[in-house]
Protein backbone atom coordinates (compact mmCIF):
# COMPACT_ATOMS: atom_id res chain seq x y z
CA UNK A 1 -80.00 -42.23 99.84
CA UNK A 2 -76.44 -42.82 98.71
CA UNK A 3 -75.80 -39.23 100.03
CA UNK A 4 -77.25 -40.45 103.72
CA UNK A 5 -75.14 -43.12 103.72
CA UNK A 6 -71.89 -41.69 103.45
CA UNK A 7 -72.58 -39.17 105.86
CA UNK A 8 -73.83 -41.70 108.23
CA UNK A 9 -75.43 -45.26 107.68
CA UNK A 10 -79.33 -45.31 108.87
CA UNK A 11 -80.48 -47.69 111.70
CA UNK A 12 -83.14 -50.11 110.53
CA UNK A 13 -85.92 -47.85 112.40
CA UNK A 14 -84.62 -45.07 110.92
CA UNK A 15 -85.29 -46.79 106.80
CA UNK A 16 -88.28 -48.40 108.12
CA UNK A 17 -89.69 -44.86 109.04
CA UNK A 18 -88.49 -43.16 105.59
CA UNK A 19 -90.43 -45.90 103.40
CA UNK A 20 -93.48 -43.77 103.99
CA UNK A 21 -91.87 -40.34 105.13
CA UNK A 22 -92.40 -38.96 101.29
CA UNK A 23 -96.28 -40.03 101.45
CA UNK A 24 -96.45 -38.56 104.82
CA UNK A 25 -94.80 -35.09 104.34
CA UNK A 26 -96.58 -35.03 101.08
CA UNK A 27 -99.95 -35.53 102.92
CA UNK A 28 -99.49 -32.75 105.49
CA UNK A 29 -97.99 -31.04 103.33
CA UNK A 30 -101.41 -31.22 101.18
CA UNK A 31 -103.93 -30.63 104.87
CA UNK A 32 -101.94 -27.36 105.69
CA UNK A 33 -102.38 -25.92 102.00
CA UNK A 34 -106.07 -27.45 102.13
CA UNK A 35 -106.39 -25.38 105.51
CA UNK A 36 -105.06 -22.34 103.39
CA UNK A 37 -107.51 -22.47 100.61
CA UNK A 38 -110.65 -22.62 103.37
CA UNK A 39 -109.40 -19.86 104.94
CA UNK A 40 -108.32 -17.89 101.75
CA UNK A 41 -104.81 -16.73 102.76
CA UNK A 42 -101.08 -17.90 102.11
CA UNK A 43 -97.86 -15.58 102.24
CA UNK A 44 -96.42 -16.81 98.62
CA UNK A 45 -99.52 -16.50 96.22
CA UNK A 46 -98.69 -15.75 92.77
CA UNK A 47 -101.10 -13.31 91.57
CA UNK A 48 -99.21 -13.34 87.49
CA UNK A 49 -99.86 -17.35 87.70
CA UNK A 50 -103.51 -17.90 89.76
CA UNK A 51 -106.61 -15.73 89.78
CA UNK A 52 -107.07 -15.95 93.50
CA UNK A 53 -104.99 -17.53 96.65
CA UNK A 54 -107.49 -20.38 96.45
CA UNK A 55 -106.99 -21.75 93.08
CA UNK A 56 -103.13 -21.13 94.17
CA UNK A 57 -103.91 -23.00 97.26
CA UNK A 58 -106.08 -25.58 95.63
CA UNK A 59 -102.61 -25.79 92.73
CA UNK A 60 -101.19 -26.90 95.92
CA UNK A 61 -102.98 -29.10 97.51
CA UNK A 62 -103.58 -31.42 94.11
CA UNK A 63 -99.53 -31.41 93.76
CA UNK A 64 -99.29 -33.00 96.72
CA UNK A 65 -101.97 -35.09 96.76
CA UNK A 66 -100.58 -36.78 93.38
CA UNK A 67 -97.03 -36.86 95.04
CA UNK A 68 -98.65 -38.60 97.91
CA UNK A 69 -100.36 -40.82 95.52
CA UNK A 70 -97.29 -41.49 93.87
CA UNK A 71 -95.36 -42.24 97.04
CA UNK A 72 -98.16 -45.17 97.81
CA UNK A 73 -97.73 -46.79 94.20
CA UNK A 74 -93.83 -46.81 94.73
CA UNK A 75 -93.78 -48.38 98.60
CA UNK A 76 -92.44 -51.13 97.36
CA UNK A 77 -89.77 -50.10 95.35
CA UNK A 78 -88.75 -47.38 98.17
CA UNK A 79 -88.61 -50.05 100.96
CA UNK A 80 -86.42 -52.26 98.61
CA UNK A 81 -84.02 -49.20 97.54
CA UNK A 82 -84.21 -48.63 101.68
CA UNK A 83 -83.64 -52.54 102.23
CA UNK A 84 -79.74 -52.32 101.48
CA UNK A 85 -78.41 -50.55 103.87
């Protein structure tokens, strides 16, 4: 955040909307790799690390899913860090 702000200071809105903007990209993030798994394709599957593009897929979707998670436990602290300006 100190990097935002000295480019340009945020707006209120604009660090209300970023206290859940990591849970939220995190959760799309996690329905378009759950979308991949069901329909067993993705361009960057790593055949040397996963079996199939599913388990890759699935590697995915649980990485997110705990980064969303994580995002959720730490609202409060991100809305304070957000709070000064």
């Amino acid at each position: 955040m100190a990097g935002y702000r000295e480019a340009r200071p945020l707006g209120a809105e604009e660090r209300e909307a970023l206290v859940d903007a990591a849970e939220r990209i995190a959760l799309e993030l996690a329905a378009r790799f759950c979308r991949d798994a069901f329909e067993d394709r993705y361009f960057g599957w790593d055949p040397a690390r996963f079996p199939t593009r599913i388990a890759h897929d699935l590697h995915r979707v649980a990485g997110q899913l705990s980064l969303a998670r994580s995002a959720r436990r730490q609202r409060g602290e991100i809305a304070r860090l957000l709070a000064g300006g």
